[in-house]
PDB file of N, CA and C in Angstrom:
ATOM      1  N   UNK A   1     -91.884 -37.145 -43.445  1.00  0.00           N
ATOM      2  CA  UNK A   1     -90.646 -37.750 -43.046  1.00  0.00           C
ATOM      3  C   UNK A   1     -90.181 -38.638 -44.190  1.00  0.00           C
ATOM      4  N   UNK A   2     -88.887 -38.344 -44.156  1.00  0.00           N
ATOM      5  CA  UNK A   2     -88.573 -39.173 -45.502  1.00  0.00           C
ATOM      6  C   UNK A   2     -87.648 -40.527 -45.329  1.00  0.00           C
ATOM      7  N   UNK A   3     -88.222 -41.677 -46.083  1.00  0.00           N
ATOM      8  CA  UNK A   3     -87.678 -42.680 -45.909  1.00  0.00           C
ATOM      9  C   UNK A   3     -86.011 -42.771 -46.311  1.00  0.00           C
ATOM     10  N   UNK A   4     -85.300 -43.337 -45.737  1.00  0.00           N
ATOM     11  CA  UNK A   4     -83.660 -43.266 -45.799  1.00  0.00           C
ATOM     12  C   UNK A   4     -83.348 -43.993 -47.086  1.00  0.00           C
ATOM     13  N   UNK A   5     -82.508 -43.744 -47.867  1.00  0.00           N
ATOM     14  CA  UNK A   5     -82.242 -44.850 -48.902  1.00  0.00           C
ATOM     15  C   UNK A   5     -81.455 -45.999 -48.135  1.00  0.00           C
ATOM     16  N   UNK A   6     -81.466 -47.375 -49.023  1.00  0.00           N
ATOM     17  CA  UNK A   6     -80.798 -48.780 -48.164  1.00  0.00           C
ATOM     18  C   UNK A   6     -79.672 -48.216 -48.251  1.00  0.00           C
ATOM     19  N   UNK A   7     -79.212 -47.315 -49.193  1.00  0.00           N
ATOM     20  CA  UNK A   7     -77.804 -46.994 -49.097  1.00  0.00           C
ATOM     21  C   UNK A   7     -76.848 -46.359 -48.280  1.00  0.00           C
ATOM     22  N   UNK A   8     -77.894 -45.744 -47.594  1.00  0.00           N
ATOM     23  CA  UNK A   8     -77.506 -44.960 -46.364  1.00  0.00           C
ATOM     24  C   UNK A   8     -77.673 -46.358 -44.722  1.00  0.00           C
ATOM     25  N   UNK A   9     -78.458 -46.711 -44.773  1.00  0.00           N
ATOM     26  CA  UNK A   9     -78.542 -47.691 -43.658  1.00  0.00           C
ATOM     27  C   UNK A   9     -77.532 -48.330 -43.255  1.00  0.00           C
ATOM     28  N   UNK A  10     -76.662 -49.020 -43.755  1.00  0.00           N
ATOM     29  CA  UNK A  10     -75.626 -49.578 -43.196  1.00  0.00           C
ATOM     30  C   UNK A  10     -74.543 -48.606 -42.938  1.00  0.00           C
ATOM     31  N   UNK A  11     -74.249 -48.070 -43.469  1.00  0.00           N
ATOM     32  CA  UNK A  11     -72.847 -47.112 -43.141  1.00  0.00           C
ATOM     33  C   UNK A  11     -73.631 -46.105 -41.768  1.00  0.00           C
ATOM     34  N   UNK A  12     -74.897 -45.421 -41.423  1.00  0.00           N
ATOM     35  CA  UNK A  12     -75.364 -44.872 -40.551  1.00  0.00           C
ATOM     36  C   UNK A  12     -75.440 -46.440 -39.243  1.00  0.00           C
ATOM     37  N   UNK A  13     -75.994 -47.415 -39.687  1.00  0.00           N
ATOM     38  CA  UNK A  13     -76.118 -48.384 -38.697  1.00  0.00           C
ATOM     39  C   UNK A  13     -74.266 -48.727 -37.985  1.00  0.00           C
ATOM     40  N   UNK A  14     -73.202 -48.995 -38.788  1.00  0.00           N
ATOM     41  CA  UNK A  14     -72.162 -49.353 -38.497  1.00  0.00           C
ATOM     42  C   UNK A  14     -71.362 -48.084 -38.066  1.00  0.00           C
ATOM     43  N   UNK A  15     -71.570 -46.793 -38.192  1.00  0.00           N
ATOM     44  CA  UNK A  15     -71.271 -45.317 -37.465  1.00  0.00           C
ATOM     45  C   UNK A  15     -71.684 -45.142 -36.333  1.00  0.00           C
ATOM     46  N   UNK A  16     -73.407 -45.836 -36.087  1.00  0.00           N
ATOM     47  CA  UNK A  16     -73.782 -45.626 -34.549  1.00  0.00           C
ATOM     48  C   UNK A  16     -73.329 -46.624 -34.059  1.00  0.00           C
ATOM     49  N   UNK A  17     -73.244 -48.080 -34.497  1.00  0.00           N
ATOM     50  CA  UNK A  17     -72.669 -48.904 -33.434  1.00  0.00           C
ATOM     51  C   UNK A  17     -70.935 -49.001 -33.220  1.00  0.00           C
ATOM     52  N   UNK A  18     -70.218 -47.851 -33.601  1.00  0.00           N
ATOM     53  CA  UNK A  18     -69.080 -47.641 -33.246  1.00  0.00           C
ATOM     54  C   UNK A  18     -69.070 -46.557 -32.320  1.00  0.00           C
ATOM     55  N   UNK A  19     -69.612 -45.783 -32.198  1.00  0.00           N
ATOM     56  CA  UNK A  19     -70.429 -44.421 -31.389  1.00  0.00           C
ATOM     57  C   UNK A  19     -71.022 -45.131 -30.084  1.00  0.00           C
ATOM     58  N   UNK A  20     -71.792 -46.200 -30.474  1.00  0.00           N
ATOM     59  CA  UNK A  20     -72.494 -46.816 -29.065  1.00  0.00           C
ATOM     60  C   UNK A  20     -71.144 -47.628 -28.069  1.00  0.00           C
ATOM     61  N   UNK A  21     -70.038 -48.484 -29.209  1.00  0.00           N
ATOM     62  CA  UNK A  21     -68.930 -49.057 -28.293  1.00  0.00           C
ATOM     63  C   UNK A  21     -68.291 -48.379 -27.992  1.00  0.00           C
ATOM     64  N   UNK A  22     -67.813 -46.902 -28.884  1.00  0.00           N
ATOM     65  CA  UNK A  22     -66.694 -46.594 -28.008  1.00  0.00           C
ATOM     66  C   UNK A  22     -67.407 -45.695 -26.944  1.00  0.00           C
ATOM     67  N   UNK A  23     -68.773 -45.540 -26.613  1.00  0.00           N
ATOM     68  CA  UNK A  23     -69.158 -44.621 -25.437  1.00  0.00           C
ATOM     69  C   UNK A  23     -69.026 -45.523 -24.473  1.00  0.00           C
ATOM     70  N   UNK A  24     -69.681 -47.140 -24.579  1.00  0.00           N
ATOM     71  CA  UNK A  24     -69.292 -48.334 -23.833  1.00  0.00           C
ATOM     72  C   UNK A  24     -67.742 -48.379 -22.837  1.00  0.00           C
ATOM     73  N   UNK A  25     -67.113 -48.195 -23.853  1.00  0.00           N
ATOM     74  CA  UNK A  25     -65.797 -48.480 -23.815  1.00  0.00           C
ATOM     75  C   UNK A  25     -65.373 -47.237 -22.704  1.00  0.00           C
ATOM     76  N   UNK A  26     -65.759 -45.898 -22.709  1.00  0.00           N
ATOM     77  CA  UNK A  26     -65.433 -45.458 -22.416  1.00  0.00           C
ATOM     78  C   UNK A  26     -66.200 -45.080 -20.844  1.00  0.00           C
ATOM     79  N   UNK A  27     -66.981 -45.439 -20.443  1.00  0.00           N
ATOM     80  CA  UNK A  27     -68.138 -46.072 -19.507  1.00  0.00           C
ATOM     81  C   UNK A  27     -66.976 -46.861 -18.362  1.00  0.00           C
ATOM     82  N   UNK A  28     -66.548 -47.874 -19.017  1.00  0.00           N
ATOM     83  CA  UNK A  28     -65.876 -48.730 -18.822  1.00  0.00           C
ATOM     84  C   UNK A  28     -64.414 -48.032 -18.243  1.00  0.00           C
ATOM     85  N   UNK A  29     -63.764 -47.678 -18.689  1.00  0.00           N
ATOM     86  CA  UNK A  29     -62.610 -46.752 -18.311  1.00  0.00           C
ATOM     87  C   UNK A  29     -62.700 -46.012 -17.122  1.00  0.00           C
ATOM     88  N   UNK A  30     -63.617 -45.428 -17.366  1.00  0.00           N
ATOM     89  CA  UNK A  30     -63.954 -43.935 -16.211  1.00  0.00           C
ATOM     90  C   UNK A  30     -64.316 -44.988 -14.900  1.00  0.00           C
ATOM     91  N   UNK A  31     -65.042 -46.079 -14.980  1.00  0.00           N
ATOM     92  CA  UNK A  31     -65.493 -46.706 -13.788  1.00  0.00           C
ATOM     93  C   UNK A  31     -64.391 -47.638 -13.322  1.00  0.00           C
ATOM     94  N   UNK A  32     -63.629 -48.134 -14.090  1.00  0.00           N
ATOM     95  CA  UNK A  32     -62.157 -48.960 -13.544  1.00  0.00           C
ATOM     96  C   UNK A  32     -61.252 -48.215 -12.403  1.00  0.00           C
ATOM     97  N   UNK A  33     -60.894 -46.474 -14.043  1.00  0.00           N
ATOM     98  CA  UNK A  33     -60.153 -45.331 -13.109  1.00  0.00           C
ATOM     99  C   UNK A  33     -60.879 -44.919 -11.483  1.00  0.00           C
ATOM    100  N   UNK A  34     -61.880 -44.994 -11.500  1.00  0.00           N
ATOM    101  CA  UNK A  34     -62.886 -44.391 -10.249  1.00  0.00           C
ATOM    102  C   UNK A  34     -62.373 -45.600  -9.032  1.00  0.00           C
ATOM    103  N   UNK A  35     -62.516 -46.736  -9.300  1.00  0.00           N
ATOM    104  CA  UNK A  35     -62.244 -48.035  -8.345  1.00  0.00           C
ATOM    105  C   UNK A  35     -60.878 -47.986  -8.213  1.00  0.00           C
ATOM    106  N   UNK A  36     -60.004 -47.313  -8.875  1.00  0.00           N
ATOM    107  CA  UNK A  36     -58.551 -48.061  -8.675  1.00  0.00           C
ATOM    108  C   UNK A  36     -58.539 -47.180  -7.004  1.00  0.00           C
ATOM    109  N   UNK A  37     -58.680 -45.988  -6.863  1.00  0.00           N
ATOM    110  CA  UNK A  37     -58.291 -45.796  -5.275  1.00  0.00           C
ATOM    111  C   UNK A  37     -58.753 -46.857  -4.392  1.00  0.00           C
ATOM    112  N   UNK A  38     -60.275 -46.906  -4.395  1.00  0.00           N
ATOM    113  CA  UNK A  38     -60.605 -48.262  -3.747  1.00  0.00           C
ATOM    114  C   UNK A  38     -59.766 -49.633  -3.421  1.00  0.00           C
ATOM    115  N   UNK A  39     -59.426 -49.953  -4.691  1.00  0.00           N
ATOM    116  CA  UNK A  39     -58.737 -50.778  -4.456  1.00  0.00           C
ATOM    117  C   UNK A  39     -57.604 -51.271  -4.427  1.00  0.00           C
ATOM    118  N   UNK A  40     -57.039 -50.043  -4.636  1.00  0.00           N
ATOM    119  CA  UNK A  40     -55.589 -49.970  -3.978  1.00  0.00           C
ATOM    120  C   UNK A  40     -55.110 -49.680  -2.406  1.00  0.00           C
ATOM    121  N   UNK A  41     -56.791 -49.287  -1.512  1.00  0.00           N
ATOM    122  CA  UNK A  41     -56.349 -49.316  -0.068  1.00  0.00           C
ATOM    123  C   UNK A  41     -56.646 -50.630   0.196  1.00  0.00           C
ATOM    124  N   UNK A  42     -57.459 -50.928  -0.350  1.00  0.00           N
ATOM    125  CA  UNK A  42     -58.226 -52.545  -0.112  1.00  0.00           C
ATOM    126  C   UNK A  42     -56.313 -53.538  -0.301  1.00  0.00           C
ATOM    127  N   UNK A  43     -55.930 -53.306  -1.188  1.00  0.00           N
ATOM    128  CA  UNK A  43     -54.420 -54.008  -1.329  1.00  0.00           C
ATOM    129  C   UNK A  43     -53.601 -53.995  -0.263  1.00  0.00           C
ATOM    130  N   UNK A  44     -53.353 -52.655  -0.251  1.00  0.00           N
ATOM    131  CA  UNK A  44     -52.448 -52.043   0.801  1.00  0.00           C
ATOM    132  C   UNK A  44     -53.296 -52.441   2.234  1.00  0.00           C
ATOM    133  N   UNK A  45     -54.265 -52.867   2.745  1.00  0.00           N
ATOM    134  CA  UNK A  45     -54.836 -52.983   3.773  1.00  0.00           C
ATOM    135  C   UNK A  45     -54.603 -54.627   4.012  1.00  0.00           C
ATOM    136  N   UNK A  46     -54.397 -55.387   3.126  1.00  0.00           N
ATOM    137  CA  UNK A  46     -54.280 -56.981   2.658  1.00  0.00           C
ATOM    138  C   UNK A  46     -52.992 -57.290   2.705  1.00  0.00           C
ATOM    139  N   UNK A  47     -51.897 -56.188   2.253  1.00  0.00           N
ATOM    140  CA  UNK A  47     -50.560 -56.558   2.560  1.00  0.00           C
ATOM    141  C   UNK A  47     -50.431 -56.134   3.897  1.00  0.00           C
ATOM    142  N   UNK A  48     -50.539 -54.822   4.252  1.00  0.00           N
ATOM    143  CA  UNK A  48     -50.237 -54.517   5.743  1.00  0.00           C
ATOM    144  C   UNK A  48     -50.542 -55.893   6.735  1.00  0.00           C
ATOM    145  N   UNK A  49     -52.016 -56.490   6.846  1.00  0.00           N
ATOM    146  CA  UNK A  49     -52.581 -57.177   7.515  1.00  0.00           C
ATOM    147  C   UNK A  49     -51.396 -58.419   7.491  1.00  0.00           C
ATOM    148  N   UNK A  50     -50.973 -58.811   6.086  1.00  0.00           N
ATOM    149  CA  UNK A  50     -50.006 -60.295   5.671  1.00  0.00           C
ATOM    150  C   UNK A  50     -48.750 -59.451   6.551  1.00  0.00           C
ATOM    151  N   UNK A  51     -48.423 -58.481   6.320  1.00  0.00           N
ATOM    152  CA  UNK A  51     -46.637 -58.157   6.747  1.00  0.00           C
ATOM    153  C   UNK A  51     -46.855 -57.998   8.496  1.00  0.00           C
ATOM    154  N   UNK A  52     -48.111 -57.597   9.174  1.00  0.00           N
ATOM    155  CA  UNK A  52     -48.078 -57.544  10.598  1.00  0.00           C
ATOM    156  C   UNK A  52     -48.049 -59.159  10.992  1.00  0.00           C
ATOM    157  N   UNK A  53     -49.014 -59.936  10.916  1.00  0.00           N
ATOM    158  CA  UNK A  53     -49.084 -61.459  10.561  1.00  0.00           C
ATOM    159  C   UNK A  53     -47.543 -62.229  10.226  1.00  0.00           C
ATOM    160  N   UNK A  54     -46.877 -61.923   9.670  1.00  0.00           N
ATOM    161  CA  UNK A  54     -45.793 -62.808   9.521  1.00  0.00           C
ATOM    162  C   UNK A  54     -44.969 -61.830  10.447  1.00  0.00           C
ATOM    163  N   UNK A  55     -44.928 -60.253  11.221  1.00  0.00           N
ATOM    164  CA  UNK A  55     -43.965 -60.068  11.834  1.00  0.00           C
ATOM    165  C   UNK A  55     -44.195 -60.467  13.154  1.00  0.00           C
ATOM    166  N   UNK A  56     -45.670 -60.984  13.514  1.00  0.00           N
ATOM    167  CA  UNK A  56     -46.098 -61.742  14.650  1.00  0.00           C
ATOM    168  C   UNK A  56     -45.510 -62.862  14.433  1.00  0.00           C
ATOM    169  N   UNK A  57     -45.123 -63.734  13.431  1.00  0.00           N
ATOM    170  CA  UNK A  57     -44.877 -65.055  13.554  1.00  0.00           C
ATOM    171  C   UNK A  57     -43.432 -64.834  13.548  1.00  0.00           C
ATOM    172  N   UNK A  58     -42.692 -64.271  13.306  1.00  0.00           N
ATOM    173  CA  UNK A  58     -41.460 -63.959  13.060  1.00  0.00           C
ATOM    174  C   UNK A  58     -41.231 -63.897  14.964  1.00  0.00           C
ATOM    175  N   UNK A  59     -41.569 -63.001  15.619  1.00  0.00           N
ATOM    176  CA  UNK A  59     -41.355 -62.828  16.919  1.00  0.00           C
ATOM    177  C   UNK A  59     -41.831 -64.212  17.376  1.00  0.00           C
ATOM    178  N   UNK A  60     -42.937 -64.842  17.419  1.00  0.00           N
ATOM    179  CA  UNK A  60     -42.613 -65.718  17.968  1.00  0.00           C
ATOM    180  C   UNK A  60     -41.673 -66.905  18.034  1.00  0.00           C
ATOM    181  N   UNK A  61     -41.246 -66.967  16.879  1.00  0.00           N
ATOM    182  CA  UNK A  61     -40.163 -67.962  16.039  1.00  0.00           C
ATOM    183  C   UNK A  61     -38.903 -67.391  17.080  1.00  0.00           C
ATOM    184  N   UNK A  62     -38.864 -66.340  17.325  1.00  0.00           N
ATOM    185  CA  UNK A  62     -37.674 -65.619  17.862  1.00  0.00           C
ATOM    186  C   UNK A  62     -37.670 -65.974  19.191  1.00  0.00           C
ATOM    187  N   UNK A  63     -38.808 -65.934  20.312  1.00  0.00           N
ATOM    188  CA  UNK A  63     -39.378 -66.248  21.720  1.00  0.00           C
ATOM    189  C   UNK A  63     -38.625 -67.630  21.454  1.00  0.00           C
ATOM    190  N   UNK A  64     -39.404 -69.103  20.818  1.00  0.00           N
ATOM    191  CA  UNK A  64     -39.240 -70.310  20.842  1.00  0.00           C
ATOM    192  C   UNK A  64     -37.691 -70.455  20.900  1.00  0.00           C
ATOM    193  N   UNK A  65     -37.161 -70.019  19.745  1.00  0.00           N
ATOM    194  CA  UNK A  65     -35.536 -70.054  19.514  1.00  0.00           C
ATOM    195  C   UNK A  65     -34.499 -69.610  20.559  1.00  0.00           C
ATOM    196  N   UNK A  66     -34.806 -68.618  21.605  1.00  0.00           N
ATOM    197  CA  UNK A  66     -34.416 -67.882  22.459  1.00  0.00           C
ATOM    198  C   UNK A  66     -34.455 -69.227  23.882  1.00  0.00           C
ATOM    199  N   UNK A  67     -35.773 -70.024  23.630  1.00  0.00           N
ATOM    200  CA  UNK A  67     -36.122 -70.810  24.736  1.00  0.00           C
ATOM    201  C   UNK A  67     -34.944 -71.761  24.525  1.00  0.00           C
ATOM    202  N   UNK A  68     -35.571 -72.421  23.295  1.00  0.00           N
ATOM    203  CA  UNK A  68     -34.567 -73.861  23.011  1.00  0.00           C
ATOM    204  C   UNK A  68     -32.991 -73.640  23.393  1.00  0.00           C
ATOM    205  N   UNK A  69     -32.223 -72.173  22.519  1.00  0.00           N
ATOM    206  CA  UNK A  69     -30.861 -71.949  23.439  1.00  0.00           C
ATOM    207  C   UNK A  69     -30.992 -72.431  24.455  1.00  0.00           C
ATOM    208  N   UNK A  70     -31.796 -71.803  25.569  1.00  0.00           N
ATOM    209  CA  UNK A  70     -31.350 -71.851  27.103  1.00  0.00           C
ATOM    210  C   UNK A  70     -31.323 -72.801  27.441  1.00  0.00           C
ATOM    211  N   UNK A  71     -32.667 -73.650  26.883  1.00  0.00           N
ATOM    212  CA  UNK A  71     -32.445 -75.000  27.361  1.00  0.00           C
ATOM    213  C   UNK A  71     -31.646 -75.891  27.347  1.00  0.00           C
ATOM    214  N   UNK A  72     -30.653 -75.521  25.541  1.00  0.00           N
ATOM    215  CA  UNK A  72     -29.573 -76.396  25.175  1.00  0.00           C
ATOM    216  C   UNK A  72     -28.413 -75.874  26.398  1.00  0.00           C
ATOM    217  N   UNK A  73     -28.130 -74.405  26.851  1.00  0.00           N
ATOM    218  CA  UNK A  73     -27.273 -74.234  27.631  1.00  0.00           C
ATOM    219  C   UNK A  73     -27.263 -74.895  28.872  1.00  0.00           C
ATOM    220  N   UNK A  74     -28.543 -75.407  29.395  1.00  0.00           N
ATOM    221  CA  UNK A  74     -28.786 -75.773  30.639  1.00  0.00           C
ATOM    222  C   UNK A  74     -28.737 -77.427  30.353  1.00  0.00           C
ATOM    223  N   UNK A  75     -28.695 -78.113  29.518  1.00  0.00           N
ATOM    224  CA  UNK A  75     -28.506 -79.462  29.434  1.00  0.00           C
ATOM    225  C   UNK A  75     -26.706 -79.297  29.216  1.00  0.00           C
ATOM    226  N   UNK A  76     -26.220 -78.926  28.115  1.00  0.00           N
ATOM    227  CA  UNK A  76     -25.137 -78.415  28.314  1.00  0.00           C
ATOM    228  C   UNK A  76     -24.386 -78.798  29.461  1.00  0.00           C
ATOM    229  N   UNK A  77     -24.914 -77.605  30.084  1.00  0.00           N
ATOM    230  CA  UNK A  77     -24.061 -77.461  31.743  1.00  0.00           C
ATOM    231  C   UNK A  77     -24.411 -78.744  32.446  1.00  0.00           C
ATOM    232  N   UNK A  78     -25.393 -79.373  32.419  1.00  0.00           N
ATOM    233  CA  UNK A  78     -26.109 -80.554  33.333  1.00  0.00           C
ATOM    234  C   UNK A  78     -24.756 -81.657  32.739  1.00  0.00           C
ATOM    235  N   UNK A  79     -24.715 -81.652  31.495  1.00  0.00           N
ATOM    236  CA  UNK A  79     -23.463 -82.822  30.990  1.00  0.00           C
ATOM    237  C   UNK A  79     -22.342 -82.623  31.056  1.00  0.00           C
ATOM    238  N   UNK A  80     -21.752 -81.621  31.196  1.00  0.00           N
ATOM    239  CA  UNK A  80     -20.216 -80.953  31.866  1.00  0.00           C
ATOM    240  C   UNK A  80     -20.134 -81.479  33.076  1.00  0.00           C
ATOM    241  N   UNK A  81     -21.114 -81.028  34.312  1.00  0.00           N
ATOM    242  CA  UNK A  81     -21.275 -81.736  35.604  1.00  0.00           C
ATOM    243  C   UNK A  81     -21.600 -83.161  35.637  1.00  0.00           C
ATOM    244  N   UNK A  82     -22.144 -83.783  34.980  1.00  0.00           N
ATOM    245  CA  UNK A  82     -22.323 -84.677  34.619  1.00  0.00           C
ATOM    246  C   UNK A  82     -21.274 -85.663  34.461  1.00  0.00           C
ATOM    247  N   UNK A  83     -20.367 -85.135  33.562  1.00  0.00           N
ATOM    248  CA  UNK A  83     -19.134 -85.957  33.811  1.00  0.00           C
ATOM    249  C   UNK A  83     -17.544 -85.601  34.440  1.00  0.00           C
ATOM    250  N   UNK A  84     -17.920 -84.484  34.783  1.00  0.00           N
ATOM    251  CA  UNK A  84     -17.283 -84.055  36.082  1.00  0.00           C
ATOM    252  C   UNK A  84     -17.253 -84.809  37.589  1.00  0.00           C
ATOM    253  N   UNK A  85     -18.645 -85.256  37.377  1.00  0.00           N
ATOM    254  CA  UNK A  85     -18.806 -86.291  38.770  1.00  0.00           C
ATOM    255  C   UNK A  85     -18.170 -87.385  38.142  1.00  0.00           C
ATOM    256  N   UNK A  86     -18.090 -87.919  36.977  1.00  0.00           N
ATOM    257  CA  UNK A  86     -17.688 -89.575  37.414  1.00  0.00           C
ATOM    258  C   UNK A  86     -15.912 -89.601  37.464  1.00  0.00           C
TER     259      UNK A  86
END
């Protein structure tokens, strides 16, 4: 087996460790691309959950508001009669 010249060592050392990052790199890619479905239902499951949640609060905002009218109509009417009697 024959020993390498120094001259060869660095340019073979700085060839494999560009060979070793971009396989890294590319490791890296393939496993991001693989998760994005994941976590794009995981999103979509986080907004759905926020947009049902505020259309619950929305209806109730709507119930309360619906109340307070009536009530204003019924004080309303109580102060029409109200000074109707005097």
């Amino acid at each position: 087996m024959a020993v390498p010249d120094s001259g060869d060592f660095w340019p073979n050392l700085f060839s494999g460790g560009v060979g070793a990052a971009l396989g890294a790199l590319g490791t890296v890619v393939v496993a991001v691309l693989n998760r994005q479905p994941a976590m794009a239902s995981l999103v979509d499951a986080r907004i759905r959950t926020l947009i049902e949640s505020y259309e619950r609060h929305v209806g109730d905002l709507q119930r309360q508001i619906r109340q307070l009218e009536s009530k204003v109509d019924m004080l309303t009417r109580a102060l029409e009669e109200a000074g109707d009697r005097r």
